[in-house]
PDB file of N, CA and C in Angstrom:
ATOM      1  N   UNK A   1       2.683 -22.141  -7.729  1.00  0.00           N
ATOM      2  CA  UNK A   1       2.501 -20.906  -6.988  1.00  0.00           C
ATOM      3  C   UNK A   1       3.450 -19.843  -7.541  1.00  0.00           C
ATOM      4  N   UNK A   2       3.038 -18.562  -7.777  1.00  0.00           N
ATOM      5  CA  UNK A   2       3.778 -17.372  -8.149  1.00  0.00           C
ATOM      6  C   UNK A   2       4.684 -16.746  -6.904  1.00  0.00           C
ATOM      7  N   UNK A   3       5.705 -16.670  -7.720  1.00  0.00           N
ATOM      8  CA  UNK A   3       6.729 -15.415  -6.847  1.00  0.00           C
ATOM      9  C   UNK A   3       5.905 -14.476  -6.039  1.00  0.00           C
ATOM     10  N   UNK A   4       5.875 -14.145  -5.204  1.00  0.00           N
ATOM     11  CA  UNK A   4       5.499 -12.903  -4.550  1.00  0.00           C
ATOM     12  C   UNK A   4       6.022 -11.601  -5.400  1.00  0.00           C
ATOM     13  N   UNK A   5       5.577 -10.317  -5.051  1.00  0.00           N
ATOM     14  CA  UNK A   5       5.984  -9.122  -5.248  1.00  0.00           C
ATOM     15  C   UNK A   5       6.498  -8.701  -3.918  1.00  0.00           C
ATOM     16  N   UNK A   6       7.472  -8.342  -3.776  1.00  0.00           N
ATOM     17  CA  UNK A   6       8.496  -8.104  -2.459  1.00  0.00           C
ATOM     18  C   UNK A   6       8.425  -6.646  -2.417  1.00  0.00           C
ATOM     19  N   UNK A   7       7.441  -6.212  -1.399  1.00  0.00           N
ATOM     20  CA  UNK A   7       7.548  -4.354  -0.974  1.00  0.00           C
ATOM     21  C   UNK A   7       9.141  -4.457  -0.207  1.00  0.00           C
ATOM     22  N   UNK A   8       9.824  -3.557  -0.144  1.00  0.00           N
ATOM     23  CA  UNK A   8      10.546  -3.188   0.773  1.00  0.00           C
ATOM     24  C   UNK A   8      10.874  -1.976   1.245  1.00  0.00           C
ATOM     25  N   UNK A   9       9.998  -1.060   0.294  1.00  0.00           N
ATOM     26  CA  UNK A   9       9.931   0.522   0.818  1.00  0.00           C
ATOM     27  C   UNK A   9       8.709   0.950   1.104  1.00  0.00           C
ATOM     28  N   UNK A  10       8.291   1.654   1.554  1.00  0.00           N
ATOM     29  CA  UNK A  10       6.814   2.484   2.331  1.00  0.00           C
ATOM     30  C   UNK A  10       7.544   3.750   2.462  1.00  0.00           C
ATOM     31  N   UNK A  11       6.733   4.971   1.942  1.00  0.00           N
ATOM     32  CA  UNK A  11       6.493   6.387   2.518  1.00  0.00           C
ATOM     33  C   UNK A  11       5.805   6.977   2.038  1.00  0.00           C
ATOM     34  N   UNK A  12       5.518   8.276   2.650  1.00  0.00           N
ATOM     35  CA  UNK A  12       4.429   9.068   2.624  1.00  0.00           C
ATOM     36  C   UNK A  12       4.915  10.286   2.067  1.00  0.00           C
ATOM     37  N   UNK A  13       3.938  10.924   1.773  1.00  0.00           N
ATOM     38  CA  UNK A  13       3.769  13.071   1.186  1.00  0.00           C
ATOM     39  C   UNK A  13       2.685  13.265   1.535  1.00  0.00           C
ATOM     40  N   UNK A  14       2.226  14.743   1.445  1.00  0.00           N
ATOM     41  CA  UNK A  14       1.356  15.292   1.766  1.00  0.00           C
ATOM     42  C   UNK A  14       0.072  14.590   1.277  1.00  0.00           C
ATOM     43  N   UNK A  15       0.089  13.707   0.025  1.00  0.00           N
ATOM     44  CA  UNK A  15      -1.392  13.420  -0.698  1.00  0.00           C
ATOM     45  C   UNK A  15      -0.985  11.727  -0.896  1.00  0.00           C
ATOM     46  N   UNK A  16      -0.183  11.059  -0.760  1.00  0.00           N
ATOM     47  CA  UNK A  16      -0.203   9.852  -0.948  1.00  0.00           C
ATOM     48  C   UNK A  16       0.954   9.265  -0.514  1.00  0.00           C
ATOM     49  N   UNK A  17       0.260   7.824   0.167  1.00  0.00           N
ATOM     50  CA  UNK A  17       1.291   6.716   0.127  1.00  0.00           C
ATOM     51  C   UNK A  17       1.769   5.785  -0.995  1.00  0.00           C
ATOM     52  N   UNK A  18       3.494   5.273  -0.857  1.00  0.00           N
ATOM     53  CA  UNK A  18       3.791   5.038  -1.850  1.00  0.00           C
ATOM     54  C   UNK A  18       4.286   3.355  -1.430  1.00  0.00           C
ATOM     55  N   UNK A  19       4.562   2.476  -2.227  1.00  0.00           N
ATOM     56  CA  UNK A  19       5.416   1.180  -1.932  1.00  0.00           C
ATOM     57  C   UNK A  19       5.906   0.965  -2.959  1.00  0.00           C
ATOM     58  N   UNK A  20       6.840   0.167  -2.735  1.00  0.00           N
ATOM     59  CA  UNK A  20       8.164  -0.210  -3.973  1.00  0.00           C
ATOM     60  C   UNK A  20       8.444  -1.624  -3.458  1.00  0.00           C
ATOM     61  N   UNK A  21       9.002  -2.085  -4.775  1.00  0.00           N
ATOM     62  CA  UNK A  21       9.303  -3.471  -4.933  1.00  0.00           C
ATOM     63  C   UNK A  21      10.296  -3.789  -4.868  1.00  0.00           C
ATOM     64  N   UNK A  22      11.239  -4.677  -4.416  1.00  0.00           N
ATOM     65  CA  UNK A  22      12.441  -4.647  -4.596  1.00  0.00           C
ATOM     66  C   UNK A  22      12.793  -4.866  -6.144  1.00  0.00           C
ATOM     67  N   UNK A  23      12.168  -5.611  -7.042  1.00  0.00           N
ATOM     68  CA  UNK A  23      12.473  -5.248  -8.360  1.00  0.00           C
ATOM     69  C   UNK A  23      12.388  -3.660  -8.949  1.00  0.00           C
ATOM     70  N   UNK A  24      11.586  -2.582  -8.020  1.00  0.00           N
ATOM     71  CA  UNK A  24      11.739  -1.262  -8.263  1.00  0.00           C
ATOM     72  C   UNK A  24      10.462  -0.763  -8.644  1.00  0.00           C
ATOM     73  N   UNK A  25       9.213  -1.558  -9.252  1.00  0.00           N
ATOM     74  CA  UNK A  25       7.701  -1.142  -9.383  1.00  0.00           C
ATOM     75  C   UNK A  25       7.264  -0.677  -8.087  1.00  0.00           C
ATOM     76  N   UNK A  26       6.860   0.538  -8.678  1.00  0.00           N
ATOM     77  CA  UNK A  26       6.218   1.762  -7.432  1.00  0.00           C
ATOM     78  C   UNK A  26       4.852   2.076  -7.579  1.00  0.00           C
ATOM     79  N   UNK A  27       4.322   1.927  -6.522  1.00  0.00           N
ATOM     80  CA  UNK A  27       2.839   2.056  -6.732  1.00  0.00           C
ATOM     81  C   UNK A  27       1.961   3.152  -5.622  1.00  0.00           C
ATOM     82  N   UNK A  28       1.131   3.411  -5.715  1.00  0.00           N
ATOM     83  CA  UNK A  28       0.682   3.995  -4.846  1.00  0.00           C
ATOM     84  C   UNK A  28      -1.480   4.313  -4.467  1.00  0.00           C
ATOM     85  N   UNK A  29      -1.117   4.996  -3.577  1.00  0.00           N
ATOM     86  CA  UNK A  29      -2.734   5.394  -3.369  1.00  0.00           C
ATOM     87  C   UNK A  29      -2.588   7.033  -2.633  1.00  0.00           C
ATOM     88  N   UNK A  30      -3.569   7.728  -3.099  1.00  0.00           N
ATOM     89  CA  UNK A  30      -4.059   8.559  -2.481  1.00  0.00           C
ATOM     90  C   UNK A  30      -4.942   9.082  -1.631  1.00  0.00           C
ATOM     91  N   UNK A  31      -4.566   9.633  -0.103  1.00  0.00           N
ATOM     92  CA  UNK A  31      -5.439   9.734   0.973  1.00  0.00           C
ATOM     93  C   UNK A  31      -6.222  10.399   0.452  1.00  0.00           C
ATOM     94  N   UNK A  32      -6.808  11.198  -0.615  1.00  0.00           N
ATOM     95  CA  UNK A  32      -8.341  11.368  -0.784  1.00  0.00           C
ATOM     96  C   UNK A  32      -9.145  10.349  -1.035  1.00  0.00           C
ATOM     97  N   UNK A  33      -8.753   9.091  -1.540  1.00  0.00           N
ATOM     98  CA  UNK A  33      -9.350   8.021  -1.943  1.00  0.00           C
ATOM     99  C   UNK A  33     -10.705   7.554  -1.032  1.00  0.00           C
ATOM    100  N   UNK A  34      -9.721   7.895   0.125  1.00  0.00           N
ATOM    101  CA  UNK A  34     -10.462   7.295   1.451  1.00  0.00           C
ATOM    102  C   UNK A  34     -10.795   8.052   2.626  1.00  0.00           C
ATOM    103  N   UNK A  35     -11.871   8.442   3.141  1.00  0.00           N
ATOM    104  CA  UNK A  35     -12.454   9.374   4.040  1.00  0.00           C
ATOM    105  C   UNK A  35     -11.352  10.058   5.267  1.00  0.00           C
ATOM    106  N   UNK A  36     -11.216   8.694   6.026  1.00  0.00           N
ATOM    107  CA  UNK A  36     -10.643   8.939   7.203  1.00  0.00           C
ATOM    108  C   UNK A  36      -9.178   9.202   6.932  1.00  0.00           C
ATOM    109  N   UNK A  37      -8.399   8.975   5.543  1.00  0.00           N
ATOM    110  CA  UNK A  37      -7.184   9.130   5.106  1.00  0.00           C
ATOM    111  C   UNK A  37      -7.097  10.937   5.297  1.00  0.00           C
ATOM    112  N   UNK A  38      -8.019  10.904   4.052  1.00  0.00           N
ATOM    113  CA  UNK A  38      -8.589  12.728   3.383  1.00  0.00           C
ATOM    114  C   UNK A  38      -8.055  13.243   4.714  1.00  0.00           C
ATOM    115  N   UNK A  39      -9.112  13.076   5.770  1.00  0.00           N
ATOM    116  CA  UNK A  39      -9.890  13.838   6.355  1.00  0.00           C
ATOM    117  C   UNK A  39      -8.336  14.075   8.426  1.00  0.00           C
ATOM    118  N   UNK A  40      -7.420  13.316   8.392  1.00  0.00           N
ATOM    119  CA  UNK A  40      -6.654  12.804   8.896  1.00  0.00           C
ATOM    120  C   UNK A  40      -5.533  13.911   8.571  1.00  0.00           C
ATOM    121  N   UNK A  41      -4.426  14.239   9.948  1.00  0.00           N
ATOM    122  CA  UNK A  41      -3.852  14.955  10.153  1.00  0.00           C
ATOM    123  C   UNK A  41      -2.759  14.708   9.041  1.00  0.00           C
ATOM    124  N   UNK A  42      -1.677  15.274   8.773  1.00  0.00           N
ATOM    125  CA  UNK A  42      -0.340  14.542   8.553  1.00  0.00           C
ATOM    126  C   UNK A  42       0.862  13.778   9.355  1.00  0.00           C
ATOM    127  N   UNK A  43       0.284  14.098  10.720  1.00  0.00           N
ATOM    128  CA  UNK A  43       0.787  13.016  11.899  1.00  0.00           C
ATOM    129  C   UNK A  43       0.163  11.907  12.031  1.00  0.00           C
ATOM    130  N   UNK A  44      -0.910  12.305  11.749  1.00  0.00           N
ATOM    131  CA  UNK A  44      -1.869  10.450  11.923  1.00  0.00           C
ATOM    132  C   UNK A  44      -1.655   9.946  11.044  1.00  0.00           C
ATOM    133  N   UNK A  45      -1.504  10.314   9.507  1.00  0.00           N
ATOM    134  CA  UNK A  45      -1.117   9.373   8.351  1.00  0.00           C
ATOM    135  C   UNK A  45       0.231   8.672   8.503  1.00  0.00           C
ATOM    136  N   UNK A  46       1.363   9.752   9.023  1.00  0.00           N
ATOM    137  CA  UNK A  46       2.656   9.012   9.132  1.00  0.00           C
ATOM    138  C   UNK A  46       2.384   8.014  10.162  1.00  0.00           C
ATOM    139  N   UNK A  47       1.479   7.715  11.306  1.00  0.00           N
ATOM    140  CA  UNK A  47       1.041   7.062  11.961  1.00  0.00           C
ATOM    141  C   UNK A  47       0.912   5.382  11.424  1.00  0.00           C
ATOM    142  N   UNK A  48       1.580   5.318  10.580  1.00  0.00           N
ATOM    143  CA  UNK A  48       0.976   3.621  10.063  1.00  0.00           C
ATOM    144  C   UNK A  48       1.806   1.966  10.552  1.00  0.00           C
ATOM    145  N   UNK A  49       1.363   1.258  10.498  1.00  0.00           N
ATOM    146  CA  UNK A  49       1.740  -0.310  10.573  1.00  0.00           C
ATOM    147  C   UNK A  49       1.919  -0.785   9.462  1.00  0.00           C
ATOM    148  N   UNK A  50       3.432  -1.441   9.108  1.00  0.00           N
ATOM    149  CA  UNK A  50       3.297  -2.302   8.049  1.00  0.00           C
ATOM    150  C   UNK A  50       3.108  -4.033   8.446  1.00  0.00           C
ATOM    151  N   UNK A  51       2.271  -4.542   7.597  1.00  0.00           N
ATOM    152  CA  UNK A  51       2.213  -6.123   8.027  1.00  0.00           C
ATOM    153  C   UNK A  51       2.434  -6.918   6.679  1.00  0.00           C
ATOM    154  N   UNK A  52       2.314  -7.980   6.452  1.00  0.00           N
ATOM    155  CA  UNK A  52       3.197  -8.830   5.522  1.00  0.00           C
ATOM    156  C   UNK A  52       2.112  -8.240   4.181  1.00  0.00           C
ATOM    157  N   UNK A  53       0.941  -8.409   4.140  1.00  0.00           N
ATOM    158  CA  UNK A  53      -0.644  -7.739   2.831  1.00  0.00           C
ATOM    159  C   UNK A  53      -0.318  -6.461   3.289  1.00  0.00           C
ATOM    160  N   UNK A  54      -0.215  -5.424   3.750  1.00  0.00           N
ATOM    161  CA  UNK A  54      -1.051  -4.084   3.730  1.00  0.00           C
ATOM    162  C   UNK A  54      -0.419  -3.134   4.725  1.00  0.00           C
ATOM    163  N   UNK A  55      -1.036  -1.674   4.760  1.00  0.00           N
ATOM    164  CA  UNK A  55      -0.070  -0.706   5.614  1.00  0.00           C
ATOM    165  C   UNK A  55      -1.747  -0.374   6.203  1.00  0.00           C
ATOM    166  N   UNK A  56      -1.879  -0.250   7.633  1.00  0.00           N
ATOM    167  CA  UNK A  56      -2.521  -0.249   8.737  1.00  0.00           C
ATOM    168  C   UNK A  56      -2.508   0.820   9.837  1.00  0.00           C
ATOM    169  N   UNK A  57      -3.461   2.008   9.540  1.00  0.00           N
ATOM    170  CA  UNK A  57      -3.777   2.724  10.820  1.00  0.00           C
ATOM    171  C   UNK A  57      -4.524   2.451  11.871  1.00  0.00           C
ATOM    172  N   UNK A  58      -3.782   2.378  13.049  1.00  0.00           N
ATOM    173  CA  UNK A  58      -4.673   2.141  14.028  1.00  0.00           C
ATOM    174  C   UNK A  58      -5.252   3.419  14.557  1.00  0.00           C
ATOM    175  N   UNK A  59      -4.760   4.504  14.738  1.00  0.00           N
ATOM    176  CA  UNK A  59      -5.539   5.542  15.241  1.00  0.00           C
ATOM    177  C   UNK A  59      -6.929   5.879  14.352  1.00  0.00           C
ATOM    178  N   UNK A  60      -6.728   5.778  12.619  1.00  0.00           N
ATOM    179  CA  UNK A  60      -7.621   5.696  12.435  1.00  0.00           C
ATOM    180  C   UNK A  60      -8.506   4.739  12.321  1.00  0.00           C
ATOM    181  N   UNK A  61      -8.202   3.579  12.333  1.00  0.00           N
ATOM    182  CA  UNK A  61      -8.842   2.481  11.902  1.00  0.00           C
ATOM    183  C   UNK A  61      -8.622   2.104  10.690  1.00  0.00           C
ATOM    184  N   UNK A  62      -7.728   2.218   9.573  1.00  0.00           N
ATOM    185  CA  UNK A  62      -8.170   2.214   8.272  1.00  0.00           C
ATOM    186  C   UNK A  62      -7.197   1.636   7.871  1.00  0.00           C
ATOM    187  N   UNK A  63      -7.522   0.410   6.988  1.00  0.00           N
ATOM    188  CA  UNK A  63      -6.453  -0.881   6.204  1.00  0.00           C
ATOM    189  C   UNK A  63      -6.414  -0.891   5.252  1.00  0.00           C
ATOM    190  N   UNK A  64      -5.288  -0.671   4.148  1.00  0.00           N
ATOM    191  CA  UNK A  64      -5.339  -1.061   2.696  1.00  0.00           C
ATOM    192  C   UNK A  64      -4.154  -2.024   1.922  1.00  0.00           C
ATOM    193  N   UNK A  65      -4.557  -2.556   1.623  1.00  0.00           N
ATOM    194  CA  UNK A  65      -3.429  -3.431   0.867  1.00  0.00           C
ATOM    195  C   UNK A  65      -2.347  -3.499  -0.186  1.00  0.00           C
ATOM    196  N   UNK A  66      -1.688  -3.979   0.311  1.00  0.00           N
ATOM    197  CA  UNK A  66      -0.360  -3.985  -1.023  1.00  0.00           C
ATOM    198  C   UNK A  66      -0.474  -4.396  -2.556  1.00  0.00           C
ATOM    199  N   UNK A  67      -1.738  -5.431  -2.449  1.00  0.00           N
ATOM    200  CA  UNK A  67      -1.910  -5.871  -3.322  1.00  0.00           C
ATOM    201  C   UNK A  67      -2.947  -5.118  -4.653  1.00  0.00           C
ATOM    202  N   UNK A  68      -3.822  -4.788  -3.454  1.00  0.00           N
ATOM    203  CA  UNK A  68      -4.844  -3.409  -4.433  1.00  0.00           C
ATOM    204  C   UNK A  68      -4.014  -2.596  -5.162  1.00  0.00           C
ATOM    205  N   UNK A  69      -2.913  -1.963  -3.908  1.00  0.00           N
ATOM    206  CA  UNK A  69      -2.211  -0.724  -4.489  1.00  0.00           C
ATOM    207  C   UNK A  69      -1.630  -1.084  -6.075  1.00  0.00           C
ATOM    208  N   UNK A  70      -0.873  -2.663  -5.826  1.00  0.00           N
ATOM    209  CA  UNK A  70      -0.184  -2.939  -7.292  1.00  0.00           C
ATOM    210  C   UNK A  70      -1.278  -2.780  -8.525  1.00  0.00           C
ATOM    211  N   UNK A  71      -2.195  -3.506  -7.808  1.00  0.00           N
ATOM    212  CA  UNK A  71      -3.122  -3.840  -8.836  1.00  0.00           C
ATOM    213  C   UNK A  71      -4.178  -2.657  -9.711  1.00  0.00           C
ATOM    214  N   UNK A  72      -3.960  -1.931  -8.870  1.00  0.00           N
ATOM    215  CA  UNK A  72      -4.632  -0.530  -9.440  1.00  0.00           C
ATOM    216  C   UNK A  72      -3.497   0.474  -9.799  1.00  0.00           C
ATOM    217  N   UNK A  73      -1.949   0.352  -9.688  1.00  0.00           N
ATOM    218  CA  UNK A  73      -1.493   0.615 -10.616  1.00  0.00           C
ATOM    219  C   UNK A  73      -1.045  -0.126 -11.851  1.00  0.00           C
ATOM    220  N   UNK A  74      -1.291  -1.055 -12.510  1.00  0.00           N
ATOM    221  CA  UNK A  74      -1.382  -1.719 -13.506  1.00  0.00           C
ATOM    222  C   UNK A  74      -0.308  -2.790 -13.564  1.00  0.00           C
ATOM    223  N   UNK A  75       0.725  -2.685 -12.428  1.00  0.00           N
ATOM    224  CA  UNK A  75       1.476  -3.648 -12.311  1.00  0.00           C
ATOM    225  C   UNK A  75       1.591  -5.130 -11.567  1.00  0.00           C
ATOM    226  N   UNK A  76       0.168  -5.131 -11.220  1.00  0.00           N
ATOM    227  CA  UNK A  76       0.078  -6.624 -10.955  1.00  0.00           C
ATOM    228  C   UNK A  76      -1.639  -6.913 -11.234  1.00  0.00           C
ATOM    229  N   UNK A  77      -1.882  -6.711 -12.599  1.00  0.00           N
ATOM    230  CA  UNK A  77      -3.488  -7.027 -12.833  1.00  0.00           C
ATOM    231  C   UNK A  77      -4.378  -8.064 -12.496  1.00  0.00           C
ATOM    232  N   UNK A  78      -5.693  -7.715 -12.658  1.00  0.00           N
ATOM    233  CA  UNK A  78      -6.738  -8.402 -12.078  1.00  0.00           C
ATOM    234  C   UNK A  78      -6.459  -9.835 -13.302  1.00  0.00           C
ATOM    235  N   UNK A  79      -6.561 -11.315 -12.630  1.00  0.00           N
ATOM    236  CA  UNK A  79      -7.133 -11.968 -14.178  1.00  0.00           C
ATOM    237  C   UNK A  79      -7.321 -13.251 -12.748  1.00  0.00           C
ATOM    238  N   UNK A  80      -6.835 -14.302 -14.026  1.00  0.00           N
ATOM    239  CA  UNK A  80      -7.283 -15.361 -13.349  1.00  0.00           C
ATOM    240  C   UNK A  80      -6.288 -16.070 -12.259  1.00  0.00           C
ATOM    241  N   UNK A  81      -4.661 -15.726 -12.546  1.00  0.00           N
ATOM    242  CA  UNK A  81      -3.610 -15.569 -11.266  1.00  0.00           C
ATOM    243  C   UNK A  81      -4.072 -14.573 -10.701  1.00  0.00           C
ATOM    244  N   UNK A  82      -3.945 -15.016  -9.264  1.00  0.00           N
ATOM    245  CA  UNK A  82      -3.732 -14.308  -8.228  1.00  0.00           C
ATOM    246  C   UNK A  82      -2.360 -13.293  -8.087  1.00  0.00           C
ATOM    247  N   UNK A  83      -3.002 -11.851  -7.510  1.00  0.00           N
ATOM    248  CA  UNK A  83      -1.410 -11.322  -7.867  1.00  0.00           C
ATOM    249  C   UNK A  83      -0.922 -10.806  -5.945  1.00  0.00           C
ATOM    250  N   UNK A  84       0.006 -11.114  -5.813  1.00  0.00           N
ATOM    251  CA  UNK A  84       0.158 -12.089  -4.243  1.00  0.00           C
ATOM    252  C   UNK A  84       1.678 -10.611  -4.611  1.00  0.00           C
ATOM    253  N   UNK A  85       1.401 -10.006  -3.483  1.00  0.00           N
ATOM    254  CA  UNK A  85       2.447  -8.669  -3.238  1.00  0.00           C
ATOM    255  C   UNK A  85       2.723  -8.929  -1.209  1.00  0.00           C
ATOM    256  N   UNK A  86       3.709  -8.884  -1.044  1.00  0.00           N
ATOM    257  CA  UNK A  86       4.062  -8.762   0.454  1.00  0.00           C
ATOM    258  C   UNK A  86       5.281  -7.997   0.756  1.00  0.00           C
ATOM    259  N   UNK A  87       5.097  -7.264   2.007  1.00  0.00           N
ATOM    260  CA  UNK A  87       6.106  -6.603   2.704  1.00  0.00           C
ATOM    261  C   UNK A  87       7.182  -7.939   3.373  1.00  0.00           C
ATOM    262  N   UNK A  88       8.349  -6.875   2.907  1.00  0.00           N
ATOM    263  CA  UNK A  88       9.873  -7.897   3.438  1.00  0.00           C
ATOM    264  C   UNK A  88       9.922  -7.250   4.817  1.00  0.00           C
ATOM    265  N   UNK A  89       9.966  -7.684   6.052  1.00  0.00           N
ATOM    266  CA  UNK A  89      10.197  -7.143   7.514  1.00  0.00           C
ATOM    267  C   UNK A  89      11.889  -7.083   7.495  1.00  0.00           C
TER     268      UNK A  89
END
């Protein structure tokens, strides 16, 4: 089994959320990506849940993962390992 990727930072700006690793790989996504992100106040975005996979709006409904985020920034690629990223509480 592989090491995890250890988030231990989360925050936000006007156009995207960000997470960091404790080794220091920063990744991110942008609320245009996603409708209800876009389309969502800047109080409802700061609005989020972190859980051990992913950062979680409940007002809007809308879940995305830690692991996508790495993986679509090129630091934890698609192959035949699994690339296994979690938030440190």
């Amino acid at each position: 089994m592989t090491t995890p990727l250890q988030i231990n930072k989360v925050w936000i700006d006007d156009n995207f959320i960000y997470a960091q690793a404790v080794t220091g790989e920063t990744a991110s996504y942008c609320f245009n990506d996603w409708q209800s992100l876009r389309d969502a106040t800047l109080e409802q975005r700061a609005d989020y849940v972190l859980s051990y996979g992913g950062i979680h709006w409940p007002a809007l409904d809308e879940d995305l993962s830690f692991e996508g985020m790495f993986e679509a920034a090129g630091v934890c690629p698609r192959g035949e390992k699994e690339c296994n990223v979690v938030y440190l509480k």
